[in-house]
C-alpha atoms as a PDB file:
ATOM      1  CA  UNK A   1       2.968  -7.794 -18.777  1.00  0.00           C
ATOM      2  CA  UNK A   2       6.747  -6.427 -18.711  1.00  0.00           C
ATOM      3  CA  UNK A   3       8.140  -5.307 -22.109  1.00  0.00           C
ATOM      4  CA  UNK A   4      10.222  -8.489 -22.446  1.00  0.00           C
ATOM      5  CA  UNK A   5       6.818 -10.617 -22.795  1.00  0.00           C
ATOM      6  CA  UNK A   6       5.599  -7.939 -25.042  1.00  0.00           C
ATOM      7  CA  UNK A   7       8.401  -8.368 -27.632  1.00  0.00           C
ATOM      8  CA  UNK A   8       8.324 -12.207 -27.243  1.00  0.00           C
ATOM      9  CA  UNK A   9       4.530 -12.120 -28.124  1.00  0.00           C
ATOM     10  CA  UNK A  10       3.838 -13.614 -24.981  1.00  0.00           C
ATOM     11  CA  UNK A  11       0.580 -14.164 -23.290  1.00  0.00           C
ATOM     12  CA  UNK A  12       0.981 -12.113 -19.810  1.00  0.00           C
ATOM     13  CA  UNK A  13       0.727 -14.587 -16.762  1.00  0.00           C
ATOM     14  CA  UNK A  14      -2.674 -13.786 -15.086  1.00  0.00           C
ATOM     15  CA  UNK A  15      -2.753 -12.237 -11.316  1.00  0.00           C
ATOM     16  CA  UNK A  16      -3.764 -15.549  -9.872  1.00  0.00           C
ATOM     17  CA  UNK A  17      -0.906 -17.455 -11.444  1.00  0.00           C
ATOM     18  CA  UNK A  18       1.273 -15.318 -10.550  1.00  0.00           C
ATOM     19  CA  UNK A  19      -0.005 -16.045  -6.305  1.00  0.00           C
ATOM     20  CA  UNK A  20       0.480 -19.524  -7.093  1.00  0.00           C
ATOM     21  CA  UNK A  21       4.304 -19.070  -8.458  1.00  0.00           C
ATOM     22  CA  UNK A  22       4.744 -17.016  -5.462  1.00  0.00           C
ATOM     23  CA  UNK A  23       3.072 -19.286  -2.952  1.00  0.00           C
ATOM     24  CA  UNK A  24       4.854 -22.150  -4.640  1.00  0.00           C
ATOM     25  CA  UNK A  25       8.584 -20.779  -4.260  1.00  0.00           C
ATOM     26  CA  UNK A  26      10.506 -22.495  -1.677  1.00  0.00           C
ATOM     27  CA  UNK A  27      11.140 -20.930   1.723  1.00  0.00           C
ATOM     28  CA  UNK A  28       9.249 -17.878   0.035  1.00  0.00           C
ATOM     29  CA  UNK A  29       6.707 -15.883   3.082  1.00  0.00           C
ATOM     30  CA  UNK A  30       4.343 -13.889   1.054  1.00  0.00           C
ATOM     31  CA  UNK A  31       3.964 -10.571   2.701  1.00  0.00           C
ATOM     32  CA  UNK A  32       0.384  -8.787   2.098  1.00  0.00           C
ATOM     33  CA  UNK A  33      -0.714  -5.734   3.289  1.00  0.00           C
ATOM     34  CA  UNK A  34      -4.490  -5.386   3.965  1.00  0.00           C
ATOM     35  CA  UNK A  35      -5.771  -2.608   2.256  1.00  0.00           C
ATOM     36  CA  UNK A  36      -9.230  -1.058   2.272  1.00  0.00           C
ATOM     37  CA  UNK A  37      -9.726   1.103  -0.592  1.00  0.00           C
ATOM     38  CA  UNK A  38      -8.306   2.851  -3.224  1.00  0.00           C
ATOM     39  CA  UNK A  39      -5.917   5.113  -2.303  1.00  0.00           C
ATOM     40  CA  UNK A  40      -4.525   2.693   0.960  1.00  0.00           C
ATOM     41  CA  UNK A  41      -4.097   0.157  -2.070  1.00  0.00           C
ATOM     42  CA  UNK A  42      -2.363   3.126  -4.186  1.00  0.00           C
ATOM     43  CA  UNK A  43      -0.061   3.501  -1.225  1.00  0.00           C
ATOM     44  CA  UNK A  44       0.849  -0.066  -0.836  1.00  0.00           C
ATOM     45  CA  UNK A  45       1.565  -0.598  -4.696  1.00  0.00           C
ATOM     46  CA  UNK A  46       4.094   2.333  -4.197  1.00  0.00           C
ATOM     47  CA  UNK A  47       5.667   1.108  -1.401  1.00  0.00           C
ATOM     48  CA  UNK A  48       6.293  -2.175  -3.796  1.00  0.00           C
ATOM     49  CA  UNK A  49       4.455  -4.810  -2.112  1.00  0.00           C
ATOM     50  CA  UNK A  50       4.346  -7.843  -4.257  1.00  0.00           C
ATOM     51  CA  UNK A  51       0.971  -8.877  -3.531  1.00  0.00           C
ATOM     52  CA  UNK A  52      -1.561  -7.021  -1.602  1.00  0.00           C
ATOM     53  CA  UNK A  53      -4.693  -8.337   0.914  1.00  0.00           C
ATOM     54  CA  UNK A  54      -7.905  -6.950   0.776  1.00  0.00           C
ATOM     55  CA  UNK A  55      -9.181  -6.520   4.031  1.00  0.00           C
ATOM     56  CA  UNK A  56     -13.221  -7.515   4.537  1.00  0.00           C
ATOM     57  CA  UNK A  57     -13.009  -5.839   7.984  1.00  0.00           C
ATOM     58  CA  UNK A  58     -11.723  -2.570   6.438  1.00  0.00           C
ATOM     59  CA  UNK A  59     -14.002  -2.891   3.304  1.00  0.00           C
ATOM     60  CA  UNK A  60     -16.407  -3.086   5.520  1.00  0.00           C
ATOM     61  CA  UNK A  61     -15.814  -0.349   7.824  1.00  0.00           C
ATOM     62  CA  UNK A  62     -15.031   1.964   4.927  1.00  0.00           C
ATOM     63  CA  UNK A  63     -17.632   1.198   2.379  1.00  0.00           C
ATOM     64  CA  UNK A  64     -20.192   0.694   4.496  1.00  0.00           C
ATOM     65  CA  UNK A  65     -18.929   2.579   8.152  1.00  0.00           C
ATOM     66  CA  UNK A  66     -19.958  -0.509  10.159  1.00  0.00           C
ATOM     67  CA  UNK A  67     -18.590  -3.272  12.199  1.00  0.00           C
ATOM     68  CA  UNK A  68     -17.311  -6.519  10.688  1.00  0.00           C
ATOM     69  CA  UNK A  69     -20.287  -8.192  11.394  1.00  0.00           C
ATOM     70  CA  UNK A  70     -21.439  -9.797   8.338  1.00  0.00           C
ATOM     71  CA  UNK A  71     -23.013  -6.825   6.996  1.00  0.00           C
ATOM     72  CA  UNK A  72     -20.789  -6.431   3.896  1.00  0.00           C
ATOM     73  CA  UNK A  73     -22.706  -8.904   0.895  1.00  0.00           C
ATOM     74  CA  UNK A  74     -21.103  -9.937  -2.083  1.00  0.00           C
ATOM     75  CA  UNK A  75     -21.806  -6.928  -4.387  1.00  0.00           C
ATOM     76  CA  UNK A  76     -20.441  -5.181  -1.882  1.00  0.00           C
ATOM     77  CA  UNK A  77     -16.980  -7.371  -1.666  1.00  0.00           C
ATOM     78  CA  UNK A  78     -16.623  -8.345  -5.402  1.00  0.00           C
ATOM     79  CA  UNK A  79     -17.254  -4.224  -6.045  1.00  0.00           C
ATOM     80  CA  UNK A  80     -14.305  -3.565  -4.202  1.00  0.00           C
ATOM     81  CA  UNK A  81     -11.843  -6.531  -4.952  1.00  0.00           C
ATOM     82  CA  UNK A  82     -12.385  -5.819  -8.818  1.00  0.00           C
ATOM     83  CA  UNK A  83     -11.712  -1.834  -7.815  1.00  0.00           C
ATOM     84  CA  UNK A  84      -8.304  -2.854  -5.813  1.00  0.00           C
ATOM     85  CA  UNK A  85      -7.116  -5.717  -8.060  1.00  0.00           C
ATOM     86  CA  UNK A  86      -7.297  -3.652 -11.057  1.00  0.00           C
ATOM     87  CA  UNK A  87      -5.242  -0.276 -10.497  1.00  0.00           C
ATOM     88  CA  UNK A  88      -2.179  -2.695 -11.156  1.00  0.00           C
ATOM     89  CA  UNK A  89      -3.604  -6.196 -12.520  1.00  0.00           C
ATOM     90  CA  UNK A  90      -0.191  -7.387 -12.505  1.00  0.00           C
ATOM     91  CA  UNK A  91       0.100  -7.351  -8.617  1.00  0.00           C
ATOM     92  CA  UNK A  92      -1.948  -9.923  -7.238  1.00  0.00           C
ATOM     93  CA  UNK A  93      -4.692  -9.345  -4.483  1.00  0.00           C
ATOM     94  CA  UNK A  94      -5.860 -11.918  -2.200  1.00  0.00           C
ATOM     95  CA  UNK A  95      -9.787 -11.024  -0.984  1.00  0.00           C
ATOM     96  CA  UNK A  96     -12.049 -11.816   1.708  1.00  0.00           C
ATOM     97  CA  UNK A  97     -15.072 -13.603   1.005  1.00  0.00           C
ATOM     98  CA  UNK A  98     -16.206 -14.685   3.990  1.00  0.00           C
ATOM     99  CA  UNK A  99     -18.496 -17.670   4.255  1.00  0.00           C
ATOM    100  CA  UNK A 100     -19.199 -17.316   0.216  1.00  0.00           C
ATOM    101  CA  UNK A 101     -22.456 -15.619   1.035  1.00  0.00           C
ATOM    102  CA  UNK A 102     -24.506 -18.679   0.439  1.00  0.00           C
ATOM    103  CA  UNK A 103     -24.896 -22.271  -0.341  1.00  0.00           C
ATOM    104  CA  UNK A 104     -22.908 -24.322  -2.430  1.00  0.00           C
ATOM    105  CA  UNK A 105     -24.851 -22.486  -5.675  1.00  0.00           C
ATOM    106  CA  UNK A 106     -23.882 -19.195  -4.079  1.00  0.00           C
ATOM    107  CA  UNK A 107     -20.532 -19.830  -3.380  1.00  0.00           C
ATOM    108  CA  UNK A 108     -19.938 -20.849  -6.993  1.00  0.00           C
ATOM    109  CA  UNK A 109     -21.322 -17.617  -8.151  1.00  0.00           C
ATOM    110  CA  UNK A 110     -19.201 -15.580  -6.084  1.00  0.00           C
ATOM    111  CA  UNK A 111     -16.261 -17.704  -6.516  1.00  0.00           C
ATOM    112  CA  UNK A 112     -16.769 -16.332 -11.011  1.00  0.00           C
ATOM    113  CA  UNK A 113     -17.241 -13.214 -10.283  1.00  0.00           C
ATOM    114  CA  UNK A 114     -14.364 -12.706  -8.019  1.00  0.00           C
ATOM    115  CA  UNK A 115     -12.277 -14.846 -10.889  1.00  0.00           C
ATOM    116  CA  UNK A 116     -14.018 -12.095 -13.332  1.00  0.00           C
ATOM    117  CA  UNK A 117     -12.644  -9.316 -11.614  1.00  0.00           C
ATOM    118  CA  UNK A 118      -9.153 -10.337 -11.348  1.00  0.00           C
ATOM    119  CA  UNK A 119      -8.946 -11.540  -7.973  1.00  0.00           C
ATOM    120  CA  UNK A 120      -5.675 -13.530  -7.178  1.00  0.00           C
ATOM    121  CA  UNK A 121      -7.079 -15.608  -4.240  1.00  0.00           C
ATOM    122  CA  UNK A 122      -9.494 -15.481  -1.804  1.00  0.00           C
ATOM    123  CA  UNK A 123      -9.913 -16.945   1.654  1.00  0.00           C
ATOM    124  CA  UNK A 124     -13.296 -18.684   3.140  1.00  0.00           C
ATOM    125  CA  UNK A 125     -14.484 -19.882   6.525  1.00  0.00           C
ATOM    126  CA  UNK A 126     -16.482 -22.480   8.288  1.00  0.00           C
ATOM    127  CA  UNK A 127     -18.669 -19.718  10.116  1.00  0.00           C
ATOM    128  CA  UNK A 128     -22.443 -18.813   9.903  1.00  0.00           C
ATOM    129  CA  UNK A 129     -23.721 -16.594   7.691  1.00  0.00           C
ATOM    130  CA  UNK A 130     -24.197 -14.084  10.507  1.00  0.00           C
ATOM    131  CA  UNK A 131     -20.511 -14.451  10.712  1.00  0.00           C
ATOM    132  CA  UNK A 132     -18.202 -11.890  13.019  1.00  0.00           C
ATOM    133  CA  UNK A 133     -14.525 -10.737  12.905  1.00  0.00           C
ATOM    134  CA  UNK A 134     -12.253 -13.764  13.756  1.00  0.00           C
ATOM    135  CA  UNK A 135     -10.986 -11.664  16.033  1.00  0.00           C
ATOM    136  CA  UNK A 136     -14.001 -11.280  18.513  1.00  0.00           C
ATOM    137  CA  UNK A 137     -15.713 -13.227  21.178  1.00  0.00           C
ATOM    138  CA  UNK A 138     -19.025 -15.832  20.128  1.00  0.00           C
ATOM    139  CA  UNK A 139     -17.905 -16.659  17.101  1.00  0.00           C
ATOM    140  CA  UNK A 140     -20.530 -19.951  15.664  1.00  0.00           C
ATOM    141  CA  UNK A 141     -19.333 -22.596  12.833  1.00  0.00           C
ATOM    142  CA  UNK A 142     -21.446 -24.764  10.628  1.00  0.00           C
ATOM    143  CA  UNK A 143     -20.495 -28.409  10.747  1.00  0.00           C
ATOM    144  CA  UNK A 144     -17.569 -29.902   9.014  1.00  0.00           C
ATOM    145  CA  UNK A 145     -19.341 -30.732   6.238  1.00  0.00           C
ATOM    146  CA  UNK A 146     -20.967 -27.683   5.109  1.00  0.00           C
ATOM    147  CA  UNK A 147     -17.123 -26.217   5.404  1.00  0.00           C
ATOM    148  CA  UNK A 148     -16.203 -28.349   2.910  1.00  0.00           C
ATOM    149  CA  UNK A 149     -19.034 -28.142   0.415  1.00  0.00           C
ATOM    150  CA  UNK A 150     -18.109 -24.385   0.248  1.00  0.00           C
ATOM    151  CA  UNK A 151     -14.581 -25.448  -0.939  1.00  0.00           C
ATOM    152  CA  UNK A 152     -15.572 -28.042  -3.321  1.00  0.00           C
ATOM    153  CA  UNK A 153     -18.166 -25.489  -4.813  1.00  0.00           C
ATOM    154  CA  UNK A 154     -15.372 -22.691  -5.100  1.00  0.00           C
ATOM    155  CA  UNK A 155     -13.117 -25.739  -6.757  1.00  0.00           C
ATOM    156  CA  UNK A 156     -15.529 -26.914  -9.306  1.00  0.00           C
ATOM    157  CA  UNK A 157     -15.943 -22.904 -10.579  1.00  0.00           C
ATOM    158  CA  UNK A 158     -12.599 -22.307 -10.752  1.00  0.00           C
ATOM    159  CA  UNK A 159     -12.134 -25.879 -12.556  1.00  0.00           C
ATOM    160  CA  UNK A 160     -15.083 -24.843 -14.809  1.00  0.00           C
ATOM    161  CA  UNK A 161     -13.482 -20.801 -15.523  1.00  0.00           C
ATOM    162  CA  UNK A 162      -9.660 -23.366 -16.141  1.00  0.00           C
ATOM    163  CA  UNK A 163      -8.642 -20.327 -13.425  1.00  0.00           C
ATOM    164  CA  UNK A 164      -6.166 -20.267 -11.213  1.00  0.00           C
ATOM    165  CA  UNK A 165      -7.461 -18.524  -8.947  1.00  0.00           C
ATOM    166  CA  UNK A 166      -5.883 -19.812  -5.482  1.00  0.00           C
ATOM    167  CA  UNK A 167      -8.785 -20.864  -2.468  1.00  0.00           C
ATOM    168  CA  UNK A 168      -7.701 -20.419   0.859  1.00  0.00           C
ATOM    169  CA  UNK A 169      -9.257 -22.343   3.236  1.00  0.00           C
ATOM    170  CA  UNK A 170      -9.920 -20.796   6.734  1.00  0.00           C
ATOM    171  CA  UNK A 171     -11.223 -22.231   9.950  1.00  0.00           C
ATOM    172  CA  UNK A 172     -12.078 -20.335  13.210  1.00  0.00           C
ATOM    173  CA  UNK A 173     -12.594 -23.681  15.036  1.00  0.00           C
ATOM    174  CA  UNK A 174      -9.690 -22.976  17.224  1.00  0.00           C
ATOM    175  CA  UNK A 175     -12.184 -20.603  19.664  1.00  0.00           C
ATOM    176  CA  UNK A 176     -14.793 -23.130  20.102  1.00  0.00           C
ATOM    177  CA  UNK A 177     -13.477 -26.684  19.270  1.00  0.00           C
ATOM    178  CA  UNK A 178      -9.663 -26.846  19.895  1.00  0.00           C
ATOM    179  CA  UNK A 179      -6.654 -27.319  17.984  1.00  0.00           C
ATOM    180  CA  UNK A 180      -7.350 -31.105  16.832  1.00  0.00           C
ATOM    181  CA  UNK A 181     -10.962 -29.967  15.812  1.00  0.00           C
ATOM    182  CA  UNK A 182      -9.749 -26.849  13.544  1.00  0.00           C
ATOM    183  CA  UNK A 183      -6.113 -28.720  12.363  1.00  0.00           C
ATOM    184  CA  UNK A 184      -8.812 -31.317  11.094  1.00  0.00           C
ATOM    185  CA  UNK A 185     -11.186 -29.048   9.525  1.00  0.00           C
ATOM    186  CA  UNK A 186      -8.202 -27.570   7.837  1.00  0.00           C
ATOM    187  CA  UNK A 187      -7.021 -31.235   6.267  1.00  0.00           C
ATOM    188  CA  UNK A 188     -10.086 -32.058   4.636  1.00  0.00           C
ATOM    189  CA  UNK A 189     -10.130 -29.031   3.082  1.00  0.00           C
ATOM    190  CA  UNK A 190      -6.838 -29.805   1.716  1.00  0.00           C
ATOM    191  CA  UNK A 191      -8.468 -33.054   0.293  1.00  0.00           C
ATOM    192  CA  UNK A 192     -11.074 -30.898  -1.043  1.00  0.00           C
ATOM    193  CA  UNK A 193      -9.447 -28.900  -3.436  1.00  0.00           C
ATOM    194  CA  UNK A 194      -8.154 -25.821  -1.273  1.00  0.00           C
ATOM    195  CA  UNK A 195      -4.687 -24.801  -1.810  1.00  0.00           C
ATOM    196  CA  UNK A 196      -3.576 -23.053   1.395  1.00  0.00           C
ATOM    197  CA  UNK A 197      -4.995 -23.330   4.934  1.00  0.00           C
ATOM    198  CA  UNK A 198      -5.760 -20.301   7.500  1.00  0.00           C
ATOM    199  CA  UNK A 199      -5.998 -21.146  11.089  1.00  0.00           C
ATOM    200  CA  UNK A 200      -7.741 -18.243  12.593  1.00  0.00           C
ATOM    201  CA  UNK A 201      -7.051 -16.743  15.861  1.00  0.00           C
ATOM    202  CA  UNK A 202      -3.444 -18.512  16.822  1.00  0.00           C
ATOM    203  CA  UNK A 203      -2.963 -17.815  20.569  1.00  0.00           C
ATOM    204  CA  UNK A 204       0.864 -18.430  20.554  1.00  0.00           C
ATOM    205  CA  UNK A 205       4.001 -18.779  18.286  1.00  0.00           C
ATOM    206  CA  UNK A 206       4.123 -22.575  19.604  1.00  0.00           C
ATOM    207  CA  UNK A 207       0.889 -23.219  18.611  1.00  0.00           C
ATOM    208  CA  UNK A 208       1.466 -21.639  15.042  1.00  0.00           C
ATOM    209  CA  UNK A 209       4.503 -23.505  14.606  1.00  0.00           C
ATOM    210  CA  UNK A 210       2.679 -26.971  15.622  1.00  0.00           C
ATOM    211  CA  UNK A 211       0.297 -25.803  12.855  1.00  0.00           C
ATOM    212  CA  UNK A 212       2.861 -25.759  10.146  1.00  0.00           C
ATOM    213  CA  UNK A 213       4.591 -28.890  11.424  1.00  0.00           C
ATOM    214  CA  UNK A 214       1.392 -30.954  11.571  1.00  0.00           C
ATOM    215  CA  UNK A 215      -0.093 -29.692   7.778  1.00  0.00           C
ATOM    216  CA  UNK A 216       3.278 -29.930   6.143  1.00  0.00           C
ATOM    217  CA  UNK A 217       3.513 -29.622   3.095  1.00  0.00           C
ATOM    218  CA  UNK A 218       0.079 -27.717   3.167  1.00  0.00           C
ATOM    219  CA  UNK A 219       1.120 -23.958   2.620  1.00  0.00           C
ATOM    220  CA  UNK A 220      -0.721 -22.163   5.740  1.00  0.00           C
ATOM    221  CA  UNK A 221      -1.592 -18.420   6.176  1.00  0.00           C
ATOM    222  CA  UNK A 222      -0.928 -16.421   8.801  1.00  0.00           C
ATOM    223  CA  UNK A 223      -3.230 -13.621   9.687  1.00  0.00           C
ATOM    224  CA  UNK A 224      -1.187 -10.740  11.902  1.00  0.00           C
ATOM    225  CA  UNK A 225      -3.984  -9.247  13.998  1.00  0.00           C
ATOM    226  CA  UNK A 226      -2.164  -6.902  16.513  1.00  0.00           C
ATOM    227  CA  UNK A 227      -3.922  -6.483  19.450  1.00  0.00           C
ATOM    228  CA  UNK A 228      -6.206  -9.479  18.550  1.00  0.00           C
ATOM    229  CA  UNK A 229      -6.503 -12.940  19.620  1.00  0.00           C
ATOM    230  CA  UNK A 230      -2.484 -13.896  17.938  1.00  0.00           C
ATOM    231  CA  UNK A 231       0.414 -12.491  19.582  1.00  0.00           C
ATOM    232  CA  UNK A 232       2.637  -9.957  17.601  1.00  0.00           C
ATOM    233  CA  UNK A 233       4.932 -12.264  15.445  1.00  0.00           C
ATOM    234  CA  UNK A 234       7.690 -10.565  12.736  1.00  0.00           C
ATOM    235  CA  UNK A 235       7.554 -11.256   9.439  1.00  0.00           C
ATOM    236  CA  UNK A 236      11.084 -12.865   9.817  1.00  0.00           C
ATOM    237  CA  UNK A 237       9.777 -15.022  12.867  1.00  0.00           C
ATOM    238  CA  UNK A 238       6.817 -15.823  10.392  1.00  0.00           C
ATOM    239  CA  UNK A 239       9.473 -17.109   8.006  1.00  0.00           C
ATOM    240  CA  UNK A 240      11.226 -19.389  10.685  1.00  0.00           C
ATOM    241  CA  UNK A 241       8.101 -20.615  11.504  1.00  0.00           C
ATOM    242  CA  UNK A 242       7.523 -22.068   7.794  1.00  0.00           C
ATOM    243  CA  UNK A 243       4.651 -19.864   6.795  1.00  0.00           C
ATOM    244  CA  UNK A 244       4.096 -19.056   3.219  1.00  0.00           C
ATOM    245  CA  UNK A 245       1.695 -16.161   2.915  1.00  0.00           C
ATOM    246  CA  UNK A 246       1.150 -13.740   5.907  1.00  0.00           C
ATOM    247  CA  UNK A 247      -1.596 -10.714   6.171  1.00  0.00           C
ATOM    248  CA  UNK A 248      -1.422  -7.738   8.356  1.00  0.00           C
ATOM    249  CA  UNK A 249      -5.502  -6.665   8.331  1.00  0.00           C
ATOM    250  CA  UNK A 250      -5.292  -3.384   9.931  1.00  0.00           C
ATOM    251  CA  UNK A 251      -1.640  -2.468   8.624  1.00  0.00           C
ATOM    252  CA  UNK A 252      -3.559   0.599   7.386  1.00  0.00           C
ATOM    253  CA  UNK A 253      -6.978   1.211   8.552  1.00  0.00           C
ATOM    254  CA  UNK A 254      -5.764   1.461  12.337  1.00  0.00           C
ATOM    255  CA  UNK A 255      -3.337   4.255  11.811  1.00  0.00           C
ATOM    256  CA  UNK A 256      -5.210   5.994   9.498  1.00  0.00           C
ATOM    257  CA  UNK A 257      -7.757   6.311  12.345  1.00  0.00           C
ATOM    258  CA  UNK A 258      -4.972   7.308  14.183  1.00  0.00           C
ATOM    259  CA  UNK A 259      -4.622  10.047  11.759  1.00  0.00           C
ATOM    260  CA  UNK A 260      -7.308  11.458  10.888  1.00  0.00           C
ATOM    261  CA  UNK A 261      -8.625  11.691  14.135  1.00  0.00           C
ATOM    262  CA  UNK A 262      -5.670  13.934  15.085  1.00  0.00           C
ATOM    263  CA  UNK A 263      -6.230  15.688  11.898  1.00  0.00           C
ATOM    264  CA  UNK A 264     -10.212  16.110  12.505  1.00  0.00           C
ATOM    265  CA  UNK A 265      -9.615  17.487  16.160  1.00  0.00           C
ATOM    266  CA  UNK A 266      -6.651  20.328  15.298  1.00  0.00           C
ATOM    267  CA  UNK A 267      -9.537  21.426  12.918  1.00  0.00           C
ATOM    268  CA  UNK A 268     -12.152  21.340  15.068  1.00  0.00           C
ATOM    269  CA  UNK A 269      -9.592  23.147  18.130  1.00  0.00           C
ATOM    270  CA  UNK A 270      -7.916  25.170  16.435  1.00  0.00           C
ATOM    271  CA  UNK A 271      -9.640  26.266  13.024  1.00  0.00           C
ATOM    272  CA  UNK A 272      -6.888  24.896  10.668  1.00  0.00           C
ATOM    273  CA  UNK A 273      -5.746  21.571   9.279  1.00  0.00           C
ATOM    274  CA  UNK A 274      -1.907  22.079   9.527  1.00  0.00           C
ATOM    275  CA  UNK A 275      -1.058  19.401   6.684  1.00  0.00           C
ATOM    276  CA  UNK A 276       2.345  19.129   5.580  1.00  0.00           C
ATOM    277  CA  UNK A 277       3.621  21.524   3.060  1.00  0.00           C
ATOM    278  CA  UNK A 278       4.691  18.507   0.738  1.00  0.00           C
ATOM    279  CA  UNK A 279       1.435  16.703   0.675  1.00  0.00           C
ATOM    280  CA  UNK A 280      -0.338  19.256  -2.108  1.00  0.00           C
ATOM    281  CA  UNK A 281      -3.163  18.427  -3.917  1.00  0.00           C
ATOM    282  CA  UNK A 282      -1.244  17.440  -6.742  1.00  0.00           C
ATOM    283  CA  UNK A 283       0.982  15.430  -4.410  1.00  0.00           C
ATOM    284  CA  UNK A 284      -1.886  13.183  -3.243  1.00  0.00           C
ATOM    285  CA  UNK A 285      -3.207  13.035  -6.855  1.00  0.00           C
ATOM    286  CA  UNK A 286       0.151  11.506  -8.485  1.00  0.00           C
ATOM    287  CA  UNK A 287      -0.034   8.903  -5.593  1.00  0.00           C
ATOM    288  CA  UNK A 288      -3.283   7.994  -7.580  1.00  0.00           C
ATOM    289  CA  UNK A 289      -2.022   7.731 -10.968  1.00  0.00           C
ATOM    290  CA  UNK A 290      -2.164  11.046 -11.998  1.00  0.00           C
ATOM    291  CA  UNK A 291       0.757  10.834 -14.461  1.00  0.00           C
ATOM    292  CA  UNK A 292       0.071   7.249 -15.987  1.00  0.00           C
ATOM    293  CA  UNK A 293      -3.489   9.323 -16.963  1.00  0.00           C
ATOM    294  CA  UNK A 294      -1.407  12.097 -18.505  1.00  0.00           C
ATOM    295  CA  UNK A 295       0.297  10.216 -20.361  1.00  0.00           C
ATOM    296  CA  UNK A 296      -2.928   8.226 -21.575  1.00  0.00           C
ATOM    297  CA  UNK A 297      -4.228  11.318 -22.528  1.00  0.00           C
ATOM    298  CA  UNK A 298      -1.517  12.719 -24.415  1.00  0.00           C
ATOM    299  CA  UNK A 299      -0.966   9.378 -26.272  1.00  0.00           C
ATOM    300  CA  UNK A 300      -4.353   9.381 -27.818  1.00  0.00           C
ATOM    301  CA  UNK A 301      -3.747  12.917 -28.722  1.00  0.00           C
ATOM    302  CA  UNK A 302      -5.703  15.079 -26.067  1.00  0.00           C
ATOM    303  CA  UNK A 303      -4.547  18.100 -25.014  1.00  0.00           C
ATOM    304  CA  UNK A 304      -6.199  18.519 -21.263  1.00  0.00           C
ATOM    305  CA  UNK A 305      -2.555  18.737 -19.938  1.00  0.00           C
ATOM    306  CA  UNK A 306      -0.721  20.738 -22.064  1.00  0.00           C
ATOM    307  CA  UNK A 307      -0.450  23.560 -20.044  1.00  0.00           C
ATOM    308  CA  UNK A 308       0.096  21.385 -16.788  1.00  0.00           C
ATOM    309  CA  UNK A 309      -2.088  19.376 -14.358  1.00  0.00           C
END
């Protein structure tokens, strides 16, 4: 809540209305960096993203050290979603959640706890439970209706929380069952009760643009998977193409591979790390609020800091 609010006597505008002003702008493209734990999320907020993307892949390959292949349960998801959403509740994070990890009953439980934990928004798909990556070969889909009695379920708990927490419908139907199949899937979930539609796995800029043309005025995500299934497409080329929220998945888990690889191998080579003379320990730790917890402490009258950090 900024200070204006505060002196006002305001109520601060919740994470997940805050997505929904955003999404709601006109000729607004919602730019979200996928994150996939704390300090990549600490990273992003000081860059000054105004929304960030958890990442289910990375959660999953960092939590867990595995393969998006399902693995990752709800404890594990809602654990880190509350984690990310609440170093700065004001910026709002949009999570995975997969197929809702259940039926209808399940998908209503997950849908309050993500609401619980300050989640903005949160996509879910028409897959299996033994779901994959959208991103890889073999992918399997429940039928149509199934699909939708996951969104209805994650409608009726947001109705039942009065949340505004935003539900973002995604299909990988496009693989398997075509463009008409998944552009289908993707309206009745509209008339369903979700509020933005993800078409999974775009295999061209035409076909993205058809997307947008043939769901108008149904805001539709875009999911910016290089090296995947989509083609690379600019966030300004996103924008021409008339979608309103757009999510770059491995933004930072691929080059932090990238990194510490390098990193790992000069040590194991050569004996030394050979970090950066700027990147101290205290450096790394004021990236991750080290001086908002001074300050906290010094408020309430400690004195852990008084001779420094």
């Amino acid at each position: 809540m900024n200070i204006i609010n505060q002196l006002n006597g305001e109520s601060p505008v919740s994470a997940a209305t805050k997505l929904r002003r955003l999404i709601e702008t006109p000729g607004r493209l919602l730019v979200c960096p996928g994150v996939y734990d704390g300090f990549s999320a600490r990273i992003a907020l000081q860059v000054g993203f105004d929304a960030l993307y958890m990442t289910g892949a990375g959660t999953t390959a960092s939590r867990l050290g595995h393969a998006d292949l399902g693995i990752a349960q709800l404890h594990d998801m809602r654990e880190h979603a509350e984690m990310i959403a609440n170093l700065d509740p004001s910026v709002p994070v949009i999570a995975d959640m997969d197929t809702g990890y259940g039926g209808p009953i399940m998908v209503a439980r997950s849908t309050e706890q993500y609401i619980r934990s300050n989640v903005a928004g949160f996509h879910i798909e028409d897959q299996v439970q033994a779901k994959r990556c959208g991103h890889l070969q073999g992918k399997e889909l429940v039928d149509t209706e199934v699909f939708l009695s996951r969104i209805r379920a994650a409608k009726a708990a947001r109705e039942k929380h009065r949340s505004d927490i935003v539900i973002i419908a995604r299909t990988d139907a496009l693989q398997k069952y075509g463009y008409d199949e998944s552009i289908a899937r993707l309206k009745a979930a509209r008339e369903a009760g979700a509020d933005v539609g993800f078409l999974e796995g775009i295999t061209s800029k035409e076909q993205g643009r058809q997307a947008v043309k043939d769901l108008h005025p149904f805001p539709l995500l875009l999911n910016m998977v290089e090296q995947g299934a989509t083609p690379t497409i600019s966030v300004d080329e996103a924008r021409g193409m008339g979608f309103r929220i757009m999510i770059f998945p491995f933004v930072a888990l691929a080059p932090a591979y990238t990194a510490i690889k390098k990193s790992l191998e000069k040590l194991k080579t050569e004996g030394v790390m050979g970090t950066s003379k700027e990147l101290t320990p205290r450096k790394l730790f004021e990236v991750c609020g080290l001086e908002a917890s001074m300050v906290i402490d010094a408020k309430a009258g400690g004195k852990a800091f008084e001779k420094g950090p």
